[in-house]
PDB file of N, CA and C in Angstrom:
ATOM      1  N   UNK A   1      61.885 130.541  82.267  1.00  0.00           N
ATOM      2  CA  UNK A   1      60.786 131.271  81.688  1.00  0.00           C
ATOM      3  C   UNK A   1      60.475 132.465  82.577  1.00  0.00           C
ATOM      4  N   UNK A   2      59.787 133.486  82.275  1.00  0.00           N
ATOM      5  CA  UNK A   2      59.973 134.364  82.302  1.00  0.00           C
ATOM      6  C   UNK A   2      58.218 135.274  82.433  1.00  0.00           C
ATOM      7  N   UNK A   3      57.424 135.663  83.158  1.00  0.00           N
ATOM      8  CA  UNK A   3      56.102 136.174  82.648  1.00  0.00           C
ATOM      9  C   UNK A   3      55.658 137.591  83.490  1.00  0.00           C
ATOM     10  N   UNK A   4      55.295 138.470  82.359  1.00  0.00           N
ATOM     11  CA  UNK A   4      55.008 139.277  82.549  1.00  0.00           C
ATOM     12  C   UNK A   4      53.482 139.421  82.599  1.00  0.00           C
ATOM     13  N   UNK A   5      52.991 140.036  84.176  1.00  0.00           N
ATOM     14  CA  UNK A   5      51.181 140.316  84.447  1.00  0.00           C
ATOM     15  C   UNK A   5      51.105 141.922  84.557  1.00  0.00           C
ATOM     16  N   UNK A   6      50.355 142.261  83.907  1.00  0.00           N
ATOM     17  CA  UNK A   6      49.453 143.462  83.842  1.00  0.00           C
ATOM     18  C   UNK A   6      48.298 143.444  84.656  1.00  0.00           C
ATOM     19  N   UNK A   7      48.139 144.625  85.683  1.00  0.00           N
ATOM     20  CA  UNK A   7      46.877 144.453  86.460  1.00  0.00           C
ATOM     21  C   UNK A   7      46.050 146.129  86.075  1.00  0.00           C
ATOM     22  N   UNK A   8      45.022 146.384  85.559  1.00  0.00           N
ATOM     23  CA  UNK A   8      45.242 147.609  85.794  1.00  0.00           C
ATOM     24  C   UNK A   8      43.430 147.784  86.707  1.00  0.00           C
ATOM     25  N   UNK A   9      43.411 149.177  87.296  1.00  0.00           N
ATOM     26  CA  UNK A   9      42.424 148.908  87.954  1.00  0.00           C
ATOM     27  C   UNK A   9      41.767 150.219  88.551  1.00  0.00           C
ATOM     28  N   UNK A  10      40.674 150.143  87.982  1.00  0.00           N
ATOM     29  CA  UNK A  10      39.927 151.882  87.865  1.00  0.00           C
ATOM     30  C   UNK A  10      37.961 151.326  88.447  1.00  0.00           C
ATOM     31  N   UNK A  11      37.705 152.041  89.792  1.00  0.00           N
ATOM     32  CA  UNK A  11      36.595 152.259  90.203  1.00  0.00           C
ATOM     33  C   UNK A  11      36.329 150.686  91.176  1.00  0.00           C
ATOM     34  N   UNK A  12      37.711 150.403  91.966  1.00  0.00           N
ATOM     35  CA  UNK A  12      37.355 149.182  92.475  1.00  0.00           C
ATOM     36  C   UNK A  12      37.384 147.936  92.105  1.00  0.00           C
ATOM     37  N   UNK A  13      37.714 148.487  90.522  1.00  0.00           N
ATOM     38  CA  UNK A  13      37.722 146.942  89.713  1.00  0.00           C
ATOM     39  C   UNK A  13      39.021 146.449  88.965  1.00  0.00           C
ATOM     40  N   UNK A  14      39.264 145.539  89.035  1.00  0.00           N
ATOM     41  CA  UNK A  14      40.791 144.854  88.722  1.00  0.00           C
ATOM     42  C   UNK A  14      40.476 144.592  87.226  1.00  0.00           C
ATOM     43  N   UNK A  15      41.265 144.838  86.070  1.00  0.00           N
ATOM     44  CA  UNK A  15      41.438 143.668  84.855  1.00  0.00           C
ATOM     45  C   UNK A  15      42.801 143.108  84.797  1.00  0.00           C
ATOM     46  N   UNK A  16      42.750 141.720  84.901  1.00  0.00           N
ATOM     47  CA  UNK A  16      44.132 142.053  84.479  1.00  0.00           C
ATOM     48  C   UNK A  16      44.175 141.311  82.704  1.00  0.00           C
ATOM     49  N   UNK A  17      45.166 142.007  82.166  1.00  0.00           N
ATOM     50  CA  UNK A  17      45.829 141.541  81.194  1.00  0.00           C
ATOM     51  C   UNK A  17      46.353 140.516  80.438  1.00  0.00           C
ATOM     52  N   UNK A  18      46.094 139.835  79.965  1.00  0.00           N
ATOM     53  CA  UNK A  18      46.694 138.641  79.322  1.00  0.00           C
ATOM     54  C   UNK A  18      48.348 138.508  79.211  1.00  0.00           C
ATOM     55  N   UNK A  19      48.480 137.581  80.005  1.00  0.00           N
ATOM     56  CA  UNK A  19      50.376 137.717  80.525  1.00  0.00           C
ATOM     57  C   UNK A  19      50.922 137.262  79.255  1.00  0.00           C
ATOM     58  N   UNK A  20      52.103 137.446  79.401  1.00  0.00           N
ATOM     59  CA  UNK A  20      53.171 137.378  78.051  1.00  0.00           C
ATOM     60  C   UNK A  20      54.649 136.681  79.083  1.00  0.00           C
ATOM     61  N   UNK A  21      54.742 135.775  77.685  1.00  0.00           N
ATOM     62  CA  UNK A  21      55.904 134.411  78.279  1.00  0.00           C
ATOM     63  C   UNK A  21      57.498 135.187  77.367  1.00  0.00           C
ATOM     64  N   UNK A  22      58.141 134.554  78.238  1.00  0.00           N
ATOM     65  CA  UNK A  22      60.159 135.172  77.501  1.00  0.00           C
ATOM     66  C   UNK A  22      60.444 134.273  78.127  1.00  0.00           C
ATOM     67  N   UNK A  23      61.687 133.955  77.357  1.00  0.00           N
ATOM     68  CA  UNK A  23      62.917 133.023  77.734  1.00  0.00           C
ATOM     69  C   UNK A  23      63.705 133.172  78.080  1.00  0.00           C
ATOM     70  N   UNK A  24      64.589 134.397  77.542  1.00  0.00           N
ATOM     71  CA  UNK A  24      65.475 135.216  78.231  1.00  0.00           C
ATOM     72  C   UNK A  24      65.086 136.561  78.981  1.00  0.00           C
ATOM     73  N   UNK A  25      65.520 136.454  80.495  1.00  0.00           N
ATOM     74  CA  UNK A  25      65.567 137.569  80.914  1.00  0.00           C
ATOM     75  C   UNK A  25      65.551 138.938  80.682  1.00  0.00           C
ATOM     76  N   UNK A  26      66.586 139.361  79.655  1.00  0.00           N
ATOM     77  CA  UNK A  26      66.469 140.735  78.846  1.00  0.00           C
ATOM     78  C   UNK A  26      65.351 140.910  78.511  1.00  0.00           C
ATOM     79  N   UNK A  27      64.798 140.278  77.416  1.00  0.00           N
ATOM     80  CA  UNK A  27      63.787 140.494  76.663  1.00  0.00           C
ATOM     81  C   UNK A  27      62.473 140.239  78.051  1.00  0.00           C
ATOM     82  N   UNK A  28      62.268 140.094  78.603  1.00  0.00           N
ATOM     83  CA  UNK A  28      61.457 139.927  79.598  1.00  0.00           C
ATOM     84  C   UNK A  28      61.074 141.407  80.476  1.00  0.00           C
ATOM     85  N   UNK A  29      62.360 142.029  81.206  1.00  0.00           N
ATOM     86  CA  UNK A  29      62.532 143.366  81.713  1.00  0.00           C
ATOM     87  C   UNK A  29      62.812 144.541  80.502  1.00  0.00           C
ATOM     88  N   UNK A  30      62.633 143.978  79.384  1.00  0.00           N
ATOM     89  CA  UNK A  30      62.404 145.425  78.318  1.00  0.00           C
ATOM     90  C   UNK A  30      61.205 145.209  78.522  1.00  0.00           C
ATOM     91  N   UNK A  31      60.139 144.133  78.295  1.00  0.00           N
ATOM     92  CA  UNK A  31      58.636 144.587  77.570  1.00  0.00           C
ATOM     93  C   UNK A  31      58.294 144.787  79.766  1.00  0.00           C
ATOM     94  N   UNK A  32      58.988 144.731  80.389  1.00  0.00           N
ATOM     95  CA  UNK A  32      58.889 144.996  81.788  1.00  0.00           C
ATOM     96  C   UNK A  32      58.133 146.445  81.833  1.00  0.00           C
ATOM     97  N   UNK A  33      59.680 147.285  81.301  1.00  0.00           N
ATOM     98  CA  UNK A  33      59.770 148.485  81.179  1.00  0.00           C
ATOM     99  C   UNK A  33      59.242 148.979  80.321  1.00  0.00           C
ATOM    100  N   UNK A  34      58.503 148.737  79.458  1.00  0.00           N
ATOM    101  CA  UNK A  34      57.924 148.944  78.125  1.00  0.00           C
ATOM    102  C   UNK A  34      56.271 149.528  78.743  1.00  0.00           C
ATOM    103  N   UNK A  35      55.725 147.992  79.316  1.00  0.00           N
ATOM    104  CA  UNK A  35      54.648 148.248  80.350  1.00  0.00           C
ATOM    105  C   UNK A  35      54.619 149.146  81.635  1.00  0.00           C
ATOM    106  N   UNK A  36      55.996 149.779  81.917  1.00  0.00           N
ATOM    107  CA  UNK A  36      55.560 150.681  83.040  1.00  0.00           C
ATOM    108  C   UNK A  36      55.491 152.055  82.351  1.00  0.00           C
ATOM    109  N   UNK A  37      56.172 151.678  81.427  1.00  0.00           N
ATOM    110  CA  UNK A  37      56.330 153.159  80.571  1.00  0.00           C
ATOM    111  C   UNK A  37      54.847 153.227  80.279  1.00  0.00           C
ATOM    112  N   UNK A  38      54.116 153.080  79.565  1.00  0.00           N
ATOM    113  CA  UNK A  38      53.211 153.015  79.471  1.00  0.00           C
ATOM    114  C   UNK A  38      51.402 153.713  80.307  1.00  0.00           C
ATOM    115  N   UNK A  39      51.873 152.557  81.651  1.00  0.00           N
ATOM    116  CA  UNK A  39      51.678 152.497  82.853  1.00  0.00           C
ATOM    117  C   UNK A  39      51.547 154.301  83.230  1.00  0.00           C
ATOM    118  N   UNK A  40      52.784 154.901  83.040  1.00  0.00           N
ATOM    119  CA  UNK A  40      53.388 156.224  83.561  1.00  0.00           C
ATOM    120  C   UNK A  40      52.444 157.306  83.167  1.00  0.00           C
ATOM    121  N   UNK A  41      51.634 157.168  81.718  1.00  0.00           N
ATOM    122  CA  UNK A  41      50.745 157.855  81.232  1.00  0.00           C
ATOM    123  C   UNK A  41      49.580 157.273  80.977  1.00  0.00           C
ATOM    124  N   UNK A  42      49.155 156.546  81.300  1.00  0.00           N
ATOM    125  CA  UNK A  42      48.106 155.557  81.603  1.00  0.00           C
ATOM    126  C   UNK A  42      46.765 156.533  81.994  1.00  0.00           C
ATOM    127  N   UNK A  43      45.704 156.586  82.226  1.00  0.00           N
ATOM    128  CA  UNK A  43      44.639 156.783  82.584  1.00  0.00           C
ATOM    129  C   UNK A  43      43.761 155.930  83.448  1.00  0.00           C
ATOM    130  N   UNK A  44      44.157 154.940  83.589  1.00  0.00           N
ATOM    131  CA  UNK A  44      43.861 154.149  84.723  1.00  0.00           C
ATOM    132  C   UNK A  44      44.807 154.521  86.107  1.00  0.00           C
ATOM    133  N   UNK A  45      43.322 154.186  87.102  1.00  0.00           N
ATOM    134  CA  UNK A  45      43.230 154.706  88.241  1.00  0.00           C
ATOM    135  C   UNK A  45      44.965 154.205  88.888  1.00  0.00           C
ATOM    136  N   UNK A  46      45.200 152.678  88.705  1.00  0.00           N
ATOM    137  CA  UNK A  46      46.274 152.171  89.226  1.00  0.00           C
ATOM    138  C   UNK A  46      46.884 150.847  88.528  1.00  0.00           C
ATOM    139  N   UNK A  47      47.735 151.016  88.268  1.00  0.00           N
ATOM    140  CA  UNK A  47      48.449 150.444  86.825  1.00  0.00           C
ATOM    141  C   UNK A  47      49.227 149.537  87.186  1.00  0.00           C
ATOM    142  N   UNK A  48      49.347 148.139  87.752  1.00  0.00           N
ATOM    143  CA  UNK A  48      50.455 147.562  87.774  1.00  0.00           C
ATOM    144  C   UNK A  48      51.088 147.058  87.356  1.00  0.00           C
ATOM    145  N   UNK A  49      52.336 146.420  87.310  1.00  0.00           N
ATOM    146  CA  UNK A  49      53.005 145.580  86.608  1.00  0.00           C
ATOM    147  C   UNK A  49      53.979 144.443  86.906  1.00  0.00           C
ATOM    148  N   UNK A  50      54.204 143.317  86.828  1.00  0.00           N
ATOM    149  CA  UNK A  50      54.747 142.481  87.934  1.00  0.00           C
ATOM    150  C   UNK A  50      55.872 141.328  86.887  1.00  0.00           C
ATOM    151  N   UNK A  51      56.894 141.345  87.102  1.00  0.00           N
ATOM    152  CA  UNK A  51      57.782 140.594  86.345  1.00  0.00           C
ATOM    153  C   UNK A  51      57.888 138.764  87.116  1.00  0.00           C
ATOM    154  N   UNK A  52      57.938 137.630  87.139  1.00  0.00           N
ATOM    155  CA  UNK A  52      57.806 136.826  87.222  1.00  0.00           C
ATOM    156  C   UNK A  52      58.663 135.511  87.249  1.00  0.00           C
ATOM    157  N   UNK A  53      59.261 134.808  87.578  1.00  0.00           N
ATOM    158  CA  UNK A  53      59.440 133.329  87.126  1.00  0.00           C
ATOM    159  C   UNK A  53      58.332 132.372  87.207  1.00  0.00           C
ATOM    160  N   UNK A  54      59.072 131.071  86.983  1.00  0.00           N
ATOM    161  CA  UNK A  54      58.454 129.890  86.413  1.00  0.00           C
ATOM    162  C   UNK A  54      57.714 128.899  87.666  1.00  0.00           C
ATOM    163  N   UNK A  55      58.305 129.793  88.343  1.00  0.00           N
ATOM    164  CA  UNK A  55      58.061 129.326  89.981  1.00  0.00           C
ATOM    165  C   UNK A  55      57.052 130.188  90.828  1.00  0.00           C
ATOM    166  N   UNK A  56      56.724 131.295  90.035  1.00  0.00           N
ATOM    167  CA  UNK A  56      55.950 132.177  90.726  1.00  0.00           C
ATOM    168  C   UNK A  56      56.341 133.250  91.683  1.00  0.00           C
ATOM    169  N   UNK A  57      58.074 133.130  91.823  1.00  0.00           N
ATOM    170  CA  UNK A  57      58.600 134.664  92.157  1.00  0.00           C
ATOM    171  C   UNK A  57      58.355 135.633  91.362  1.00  0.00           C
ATOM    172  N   UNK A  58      58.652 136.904  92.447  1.00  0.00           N
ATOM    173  CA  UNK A  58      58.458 137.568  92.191  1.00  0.00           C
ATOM    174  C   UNK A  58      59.645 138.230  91.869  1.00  0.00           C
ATOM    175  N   UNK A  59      60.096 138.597  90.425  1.00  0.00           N
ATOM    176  CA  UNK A  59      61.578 139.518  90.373  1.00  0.00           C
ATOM    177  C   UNK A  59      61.115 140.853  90.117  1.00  0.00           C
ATOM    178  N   UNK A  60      60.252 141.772  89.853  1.00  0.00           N
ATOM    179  CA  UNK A  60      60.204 143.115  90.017  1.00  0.00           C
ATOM    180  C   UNK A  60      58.571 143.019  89.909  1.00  0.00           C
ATOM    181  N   UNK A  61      58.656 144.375  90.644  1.00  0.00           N
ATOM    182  CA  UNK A  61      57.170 144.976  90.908  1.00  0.00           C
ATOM    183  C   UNK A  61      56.977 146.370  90.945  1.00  0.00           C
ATOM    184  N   UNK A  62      56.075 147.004  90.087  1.00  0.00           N
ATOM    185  CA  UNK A  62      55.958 148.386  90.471  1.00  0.00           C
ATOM    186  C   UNK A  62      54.516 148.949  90.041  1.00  0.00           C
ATOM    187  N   UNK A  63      54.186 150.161  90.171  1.00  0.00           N
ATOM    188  CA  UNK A  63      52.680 150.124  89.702  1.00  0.00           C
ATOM    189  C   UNK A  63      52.716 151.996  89.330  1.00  0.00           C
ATOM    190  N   UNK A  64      51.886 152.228  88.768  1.00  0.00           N
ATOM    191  CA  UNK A  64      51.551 154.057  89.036  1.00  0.00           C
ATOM    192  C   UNK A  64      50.184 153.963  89.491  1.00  0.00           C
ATOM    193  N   UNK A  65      49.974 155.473  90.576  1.00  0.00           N
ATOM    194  CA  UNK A  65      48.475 155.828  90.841  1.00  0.00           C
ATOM    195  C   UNK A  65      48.246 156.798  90.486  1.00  0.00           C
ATOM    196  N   UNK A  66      47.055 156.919  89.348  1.00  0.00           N
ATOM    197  CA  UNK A  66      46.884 158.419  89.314  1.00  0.00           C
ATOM    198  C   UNK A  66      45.172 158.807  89.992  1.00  0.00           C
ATOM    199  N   UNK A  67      45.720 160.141  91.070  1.00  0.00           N
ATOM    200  CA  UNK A  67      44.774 160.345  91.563  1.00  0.00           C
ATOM    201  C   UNK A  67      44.396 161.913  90.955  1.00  0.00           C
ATOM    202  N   UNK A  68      43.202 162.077  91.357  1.00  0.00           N
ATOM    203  CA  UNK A  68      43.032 163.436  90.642  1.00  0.00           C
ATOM    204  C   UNK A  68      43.737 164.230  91.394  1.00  0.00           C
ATOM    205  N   UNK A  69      43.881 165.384  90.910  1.00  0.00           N
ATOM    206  CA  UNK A  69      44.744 166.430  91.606  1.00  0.00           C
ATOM    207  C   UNK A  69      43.764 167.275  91.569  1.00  0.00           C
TER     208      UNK A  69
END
């Protein structure tokens, strides 16, 4: 199994997301990439995204920050 967490987090404050379960791997690192894509144009302060096993590894991690410019 397979779970994908969404954290996103604007003014100090964390939400995270209601995780989403896969069985196969593929389908797991598309909606991965799906969520960073996302993430990439996001409006939140800092966007993460964290791919998962059943065990609580960690197989990918990445996040965007957008700060004002």
């Amino acid at each position: 199994m397979y779970i994908i967490q969404e954290m996103q987090t604007t003014a100090g404050v964390t939400a995270l997301v209601p995780a989403t379960t896969y069985a196969e791997r593929n389908a797991a690192e598309s909606a991965y990439h799906a969520a960073l894509a996302a993430a990439a144009v996001s409006a939140v302060q800092v966007h993460a995204v964290v791919l998962l096993d059943e065990h609580g590894n960690t197989l990918k991690r990445d996040y965007y920050e957008h700060v004002a410019e």
